[in-house]
C-alpha atoms as a PDB file:
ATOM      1  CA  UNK A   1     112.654  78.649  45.407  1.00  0.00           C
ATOM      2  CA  UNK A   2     114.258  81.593  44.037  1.00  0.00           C
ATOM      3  CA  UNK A   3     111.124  84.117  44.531  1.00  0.00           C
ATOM      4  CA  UNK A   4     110.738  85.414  48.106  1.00  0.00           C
ATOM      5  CA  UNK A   5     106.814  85.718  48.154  1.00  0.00           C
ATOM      6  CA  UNK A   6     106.506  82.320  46.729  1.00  0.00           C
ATOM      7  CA  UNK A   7     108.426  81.071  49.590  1.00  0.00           C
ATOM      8  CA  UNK A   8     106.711  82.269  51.690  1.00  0.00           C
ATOM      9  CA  UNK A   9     103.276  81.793  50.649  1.00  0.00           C
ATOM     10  CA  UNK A  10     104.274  78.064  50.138  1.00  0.00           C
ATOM     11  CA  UNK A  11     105.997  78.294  53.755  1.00  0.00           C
ATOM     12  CA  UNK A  12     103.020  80.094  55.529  1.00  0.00           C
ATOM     13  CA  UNK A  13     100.238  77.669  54.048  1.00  0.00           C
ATOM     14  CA  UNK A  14     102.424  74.597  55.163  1.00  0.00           C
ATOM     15  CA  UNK A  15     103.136  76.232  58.739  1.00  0.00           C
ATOM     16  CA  UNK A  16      99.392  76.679  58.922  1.00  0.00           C
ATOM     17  CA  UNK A  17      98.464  73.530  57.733  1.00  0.00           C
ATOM     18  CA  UNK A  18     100.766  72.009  60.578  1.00  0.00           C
ATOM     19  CA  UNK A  19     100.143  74.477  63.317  1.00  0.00           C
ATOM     20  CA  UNK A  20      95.860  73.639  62.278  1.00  0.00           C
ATOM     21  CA  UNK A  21      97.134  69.810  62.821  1.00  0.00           C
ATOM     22  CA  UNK A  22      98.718  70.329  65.801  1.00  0.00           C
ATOM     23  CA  UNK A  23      95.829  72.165  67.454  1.00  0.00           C
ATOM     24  CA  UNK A  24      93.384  69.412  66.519  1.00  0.00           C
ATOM     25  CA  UNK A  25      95.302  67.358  69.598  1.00  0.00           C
ATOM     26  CA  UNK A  26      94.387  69.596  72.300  1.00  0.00           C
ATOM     27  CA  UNK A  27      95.149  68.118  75.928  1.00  0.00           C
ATOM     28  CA  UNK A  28      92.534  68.715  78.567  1.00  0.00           C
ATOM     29  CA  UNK A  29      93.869  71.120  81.418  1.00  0.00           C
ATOM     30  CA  UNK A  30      91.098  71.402  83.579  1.00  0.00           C
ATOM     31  CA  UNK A  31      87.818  71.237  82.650  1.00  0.00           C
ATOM     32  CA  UNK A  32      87.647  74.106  80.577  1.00  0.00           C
ATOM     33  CA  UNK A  33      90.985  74.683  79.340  1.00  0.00           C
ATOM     34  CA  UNK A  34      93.484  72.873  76.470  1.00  0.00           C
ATOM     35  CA  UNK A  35      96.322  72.622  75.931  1.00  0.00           C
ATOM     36  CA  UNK A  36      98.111  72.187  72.490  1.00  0.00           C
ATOM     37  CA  UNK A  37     101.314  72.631  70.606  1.00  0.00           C
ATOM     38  CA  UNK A  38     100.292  74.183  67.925  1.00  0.00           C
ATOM     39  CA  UNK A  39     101.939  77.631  68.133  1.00  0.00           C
ATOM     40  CA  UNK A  40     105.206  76.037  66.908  1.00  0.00           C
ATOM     41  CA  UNK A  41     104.803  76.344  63.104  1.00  0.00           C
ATOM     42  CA  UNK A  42     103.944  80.360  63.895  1.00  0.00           C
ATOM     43  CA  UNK A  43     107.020  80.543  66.854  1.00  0.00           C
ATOM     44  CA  UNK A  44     109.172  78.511  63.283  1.00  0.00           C
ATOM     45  CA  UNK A  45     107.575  81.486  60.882  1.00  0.00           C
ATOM     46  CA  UNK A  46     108.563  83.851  62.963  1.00  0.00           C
ATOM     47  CA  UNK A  47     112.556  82.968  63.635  1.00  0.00           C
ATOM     48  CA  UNK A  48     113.047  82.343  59.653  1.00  0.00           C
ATOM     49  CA  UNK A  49     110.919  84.972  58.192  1.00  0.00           C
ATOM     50  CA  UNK A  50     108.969  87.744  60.593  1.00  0.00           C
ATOM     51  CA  UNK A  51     107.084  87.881  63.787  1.00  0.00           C
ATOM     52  CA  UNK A  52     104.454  89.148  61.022  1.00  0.00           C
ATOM     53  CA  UNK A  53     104.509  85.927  59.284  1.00  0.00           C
ATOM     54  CA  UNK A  54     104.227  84.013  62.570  1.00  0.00           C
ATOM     55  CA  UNK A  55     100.994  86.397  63.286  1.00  0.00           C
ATOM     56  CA  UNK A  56      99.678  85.369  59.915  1.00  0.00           C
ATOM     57  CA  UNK A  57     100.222  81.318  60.904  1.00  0.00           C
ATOM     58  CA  UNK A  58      98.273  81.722  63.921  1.00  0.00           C
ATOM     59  CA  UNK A  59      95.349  83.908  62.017  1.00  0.00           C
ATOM     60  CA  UNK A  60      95.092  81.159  59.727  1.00  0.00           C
ATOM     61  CA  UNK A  61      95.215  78.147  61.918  1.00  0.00           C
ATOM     62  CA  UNK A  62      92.614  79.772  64.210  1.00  0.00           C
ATOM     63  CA  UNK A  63      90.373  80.803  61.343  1.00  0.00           C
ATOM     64  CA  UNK A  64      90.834  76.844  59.963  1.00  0.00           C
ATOM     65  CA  UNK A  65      89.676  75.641  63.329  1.00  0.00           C
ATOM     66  CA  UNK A  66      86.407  77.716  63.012  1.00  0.00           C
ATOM     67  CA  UNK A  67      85.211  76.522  59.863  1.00  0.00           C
ATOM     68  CA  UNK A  68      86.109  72.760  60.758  1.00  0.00           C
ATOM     69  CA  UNK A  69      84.687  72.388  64.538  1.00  0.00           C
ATOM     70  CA  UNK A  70      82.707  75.509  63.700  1.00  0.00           C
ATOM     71  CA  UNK A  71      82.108  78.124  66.993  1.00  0.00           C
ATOM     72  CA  UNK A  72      80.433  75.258  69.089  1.00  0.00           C
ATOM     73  CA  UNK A  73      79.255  76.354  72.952  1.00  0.00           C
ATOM     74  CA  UNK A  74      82.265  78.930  73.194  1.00  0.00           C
ATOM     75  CA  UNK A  75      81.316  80.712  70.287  1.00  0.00           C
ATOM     76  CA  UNK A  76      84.933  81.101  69.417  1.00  0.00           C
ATOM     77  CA  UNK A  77      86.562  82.486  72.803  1.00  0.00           C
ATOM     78  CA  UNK A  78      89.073  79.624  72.604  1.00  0.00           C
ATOM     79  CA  UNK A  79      89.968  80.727  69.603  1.00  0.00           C
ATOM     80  CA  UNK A  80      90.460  84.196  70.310  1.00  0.00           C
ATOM     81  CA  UNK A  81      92.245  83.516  73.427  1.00  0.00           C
ATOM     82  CA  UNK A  82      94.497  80.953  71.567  1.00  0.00           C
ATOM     83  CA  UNK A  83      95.318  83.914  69.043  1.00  0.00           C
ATOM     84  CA  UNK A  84      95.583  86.400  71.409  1.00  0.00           C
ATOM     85  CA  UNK A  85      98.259  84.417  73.926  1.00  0.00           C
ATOM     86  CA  UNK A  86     100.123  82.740  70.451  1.00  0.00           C
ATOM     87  CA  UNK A  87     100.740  85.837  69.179  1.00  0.00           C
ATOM     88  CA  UNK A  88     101.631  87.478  72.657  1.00  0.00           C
ATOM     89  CA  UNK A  89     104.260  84.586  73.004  1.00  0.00           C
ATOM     90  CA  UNK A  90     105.986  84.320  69.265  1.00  0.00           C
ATOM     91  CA  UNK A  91     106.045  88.326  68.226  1.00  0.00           C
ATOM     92  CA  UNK A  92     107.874  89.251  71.409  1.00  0.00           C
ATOM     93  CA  UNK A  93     110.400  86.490  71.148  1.00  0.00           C
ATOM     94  CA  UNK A  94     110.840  86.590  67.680  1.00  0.00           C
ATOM     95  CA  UNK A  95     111.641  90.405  67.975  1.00  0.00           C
ATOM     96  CA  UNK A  96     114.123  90.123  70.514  1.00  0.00           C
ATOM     97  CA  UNK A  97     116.014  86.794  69.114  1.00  0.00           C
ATOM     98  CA  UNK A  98     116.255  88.837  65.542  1.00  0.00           C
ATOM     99  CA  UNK A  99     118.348  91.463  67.198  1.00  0.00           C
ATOM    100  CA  UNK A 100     120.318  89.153  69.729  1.00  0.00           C
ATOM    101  CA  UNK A 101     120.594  85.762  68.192  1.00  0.00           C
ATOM    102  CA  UNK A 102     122.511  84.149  70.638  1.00  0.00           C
ATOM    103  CA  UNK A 103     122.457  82.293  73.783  1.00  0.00           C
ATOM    104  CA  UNK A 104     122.188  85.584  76.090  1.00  0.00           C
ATOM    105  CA  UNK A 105     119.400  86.683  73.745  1.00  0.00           C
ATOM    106  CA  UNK A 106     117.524  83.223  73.791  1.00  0.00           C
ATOM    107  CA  UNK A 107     117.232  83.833  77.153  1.00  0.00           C
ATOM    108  CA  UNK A 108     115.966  87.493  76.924  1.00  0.00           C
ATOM    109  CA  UNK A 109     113.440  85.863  74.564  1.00  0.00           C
ATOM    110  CA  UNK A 110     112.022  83.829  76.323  1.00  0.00           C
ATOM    111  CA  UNK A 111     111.873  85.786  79.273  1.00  0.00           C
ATOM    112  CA  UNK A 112     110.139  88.176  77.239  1.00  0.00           C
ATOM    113  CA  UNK A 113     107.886  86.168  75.468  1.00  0.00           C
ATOM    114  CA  UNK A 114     106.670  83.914  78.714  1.00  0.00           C
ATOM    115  CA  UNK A 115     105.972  87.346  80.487  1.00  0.00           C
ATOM    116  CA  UNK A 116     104.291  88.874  77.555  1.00  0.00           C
ATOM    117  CA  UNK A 117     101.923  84.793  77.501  1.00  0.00           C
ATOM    118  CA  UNK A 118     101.272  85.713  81.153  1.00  0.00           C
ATOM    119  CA  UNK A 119      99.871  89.566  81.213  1.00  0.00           C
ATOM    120  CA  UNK A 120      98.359  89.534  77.409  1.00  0.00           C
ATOM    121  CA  UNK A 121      96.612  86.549  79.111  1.00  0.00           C
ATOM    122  CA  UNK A 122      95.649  88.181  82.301  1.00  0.00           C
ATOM    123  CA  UNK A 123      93.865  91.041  80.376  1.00  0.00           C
ATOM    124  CA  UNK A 124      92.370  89.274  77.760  1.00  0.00           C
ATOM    125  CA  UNK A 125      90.953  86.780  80.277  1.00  0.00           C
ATOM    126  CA  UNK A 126      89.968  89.660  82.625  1.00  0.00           C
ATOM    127  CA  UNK A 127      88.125  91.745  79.727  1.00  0.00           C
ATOM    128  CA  UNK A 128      86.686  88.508  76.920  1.00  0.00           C
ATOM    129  CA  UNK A 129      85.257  86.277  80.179  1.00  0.00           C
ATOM    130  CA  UNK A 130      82.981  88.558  81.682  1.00  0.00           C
ATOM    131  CA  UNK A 131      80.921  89.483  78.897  1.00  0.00           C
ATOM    132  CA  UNK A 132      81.384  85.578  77.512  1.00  0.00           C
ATOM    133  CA  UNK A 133      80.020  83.961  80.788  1.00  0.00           C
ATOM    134  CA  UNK A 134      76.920  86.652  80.319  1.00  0.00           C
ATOM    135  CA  UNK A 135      76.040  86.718  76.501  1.00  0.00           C
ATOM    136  CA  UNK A 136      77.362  83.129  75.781  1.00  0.00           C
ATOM    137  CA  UNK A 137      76.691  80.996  78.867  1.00  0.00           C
ATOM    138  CA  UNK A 138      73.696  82.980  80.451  1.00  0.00           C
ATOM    139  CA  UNK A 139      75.167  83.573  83.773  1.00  0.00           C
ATOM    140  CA  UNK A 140      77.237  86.595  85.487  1.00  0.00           C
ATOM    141  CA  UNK A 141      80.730  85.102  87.226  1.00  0.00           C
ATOM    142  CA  UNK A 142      81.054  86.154  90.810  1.00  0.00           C
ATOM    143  CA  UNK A 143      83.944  87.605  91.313  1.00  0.00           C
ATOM    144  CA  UNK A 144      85.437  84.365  93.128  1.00  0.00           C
ATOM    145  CA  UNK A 145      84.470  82.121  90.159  1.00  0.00           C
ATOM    146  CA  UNK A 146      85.711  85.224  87.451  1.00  0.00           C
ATOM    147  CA  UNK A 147      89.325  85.078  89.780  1.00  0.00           C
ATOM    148  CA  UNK A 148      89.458  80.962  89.844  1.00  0.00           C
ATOM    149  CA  UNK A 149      89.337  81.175  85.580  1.00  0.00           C
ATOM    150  CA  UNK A 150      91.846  83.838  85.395  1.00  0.00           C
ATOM    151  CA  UNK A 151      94.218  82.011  87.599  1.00  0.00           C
ATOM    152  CA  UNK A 152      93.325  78.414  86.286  1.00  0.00           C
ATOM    153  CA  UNK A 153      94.024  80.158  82.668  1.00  0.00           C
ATOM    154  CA  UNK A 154      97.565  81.935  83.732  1.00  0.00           C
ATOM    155  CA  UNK A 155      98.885  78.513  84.868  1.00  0.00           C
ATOM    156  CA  UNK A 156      98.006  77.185  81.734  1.00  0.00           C
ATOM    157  CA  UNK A 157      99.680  80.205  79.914  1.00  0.00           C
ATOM    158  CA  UNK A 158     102.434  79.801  82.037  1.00  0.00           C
ATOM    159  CA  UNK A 159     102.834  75.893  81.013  1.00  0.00           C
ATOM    160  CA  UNK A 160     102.520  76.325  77.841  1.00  0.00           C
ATOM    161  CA  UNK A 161     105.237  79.773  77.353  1.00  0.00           C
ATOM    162  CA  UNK A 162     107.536  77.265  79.051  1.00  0.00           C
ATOM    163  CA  UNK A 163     107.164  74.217  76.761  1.00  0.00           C
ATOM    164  CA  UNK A 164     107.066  76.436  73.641  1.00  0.00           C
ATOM    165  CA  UNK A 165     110.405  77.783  74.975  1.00  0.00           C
ATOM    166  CA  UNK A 166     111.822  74.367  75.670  1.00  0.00           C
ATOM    167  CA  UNK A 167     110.706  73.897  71.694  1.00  0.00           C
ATOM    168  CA  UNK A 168     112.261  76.667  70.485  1.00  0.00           C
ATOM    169  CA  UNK A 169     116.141  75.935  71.425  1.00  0.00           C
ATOM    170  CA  UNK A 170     116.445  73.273  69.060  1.00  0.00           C
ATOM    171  CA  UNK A 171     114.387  74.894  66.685  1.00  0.00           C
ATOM    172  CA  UNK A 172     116.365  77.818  66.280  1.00  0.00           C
ATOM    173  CA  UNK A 173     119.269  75.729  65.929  1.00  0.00           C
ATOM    174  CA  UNK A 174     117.471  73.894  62.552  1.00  0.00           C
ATOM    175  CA  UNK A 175     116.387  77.226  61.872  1.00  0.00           C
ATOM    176  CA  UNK A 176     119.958  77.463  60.264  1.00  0.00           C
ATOM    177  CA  UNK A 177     119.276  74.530  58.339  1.00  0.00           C
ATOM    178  CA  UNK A 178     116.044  75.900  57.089  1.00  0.00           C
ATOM    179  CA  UNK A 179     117.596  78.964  55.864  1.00  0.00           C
ATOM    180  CA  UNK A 180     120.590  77.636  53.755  1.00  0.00           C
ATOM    181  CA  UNK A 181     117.882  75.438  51.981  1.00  0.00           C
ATOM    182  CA  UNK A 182     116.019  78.384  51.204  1.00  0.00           C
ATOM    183  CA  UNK A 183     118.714  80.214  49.613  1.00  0.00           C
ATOM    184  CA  UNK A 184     120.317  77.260  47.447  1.00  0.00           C
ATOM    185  CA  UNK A 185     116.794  75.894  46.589  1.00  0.00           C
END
């Protein structure tokens, strides 16, 4: 594909169609919590085209989730949350591989984006539950029970910046791969 916004129009819709996949095989955490892989197609966007693009995969896939499982008893705060802590994870890496693309700046990237996971998680969690548990589920958290789903939700975050990093090596190493087909197809 010779036209750049072809490519990537073809590119994001099959990144979100995977990513939407991927997050229809969520893993139980604890009771309340998932877990699922589907932030790689956005983490793939974002190394071969932008952290933008990336952002778009996980709009998309999130948005695709609604209107097939529809808001259901959380009335979309997994889906925010999963937004919120994809994009938290893939724009910060993405950023920092794109100026240092090498083993040193892996690292960084990762560091970066499991850190940025773990406090855009924190604050979301602390600011979207509260008024969720209230408006949603008809009852106000104590503070003990508002502290046990912030923690329960950081280990998760935690989990799942560390798998997506684990993920990411080899795909930036096909990433290469991806990019010479690009440019000769």
């Amino acid at each position: 594909m010779k036209n750049k916004k072809v490519q990537m129009l073809v590119f994001g819709a099959l990144f979100s169609a995977i990513a939407f996949v991927l997050y229809l095989f969520e893993i139980p955490f604890f009771a309340h919590l998932k877990f699922d892989l589907s932030d790689i197609p956005a983490l793939l966007g974002s190394i071969l085209f932008t952290p933008v693009f990336g952002v778009v995969v996980e709009l998309v896939k999130n948005l695709l989730q609604l209107l097939v499982r529809g808001l259901g008893s959380t009335m979309g705060f997994g889906n925010i949350m999963n937004f919120l802590v994809g994009v938290a994870y893939i724009v910060p890496f993405a950023l920092v591989w794109r100026k240092k693309p090498n083993t040193k700046g892996f690292i960084l990237a990762a560091v970066c984006g499991i850190v940025s996971i773990l406090v855009v998680g924190v604050i979301g969690n602390a600011l979207i539950v509260p008024p969720y548990f209230r408006y949603f589920m008809h009852f106000v958290p104590t503070d003990e029970q508002l502290k046990q789903a912030i923690l329960s939700a950081t280990a998760l975050n935690a989990i799942k910046g560390g798998l997506l990093t684990v993920v990411a090596y080899p795909l930036i190493k096909l990433s290469h791969i991806f990019k010479k087909a690009m440019k000769n197809g």
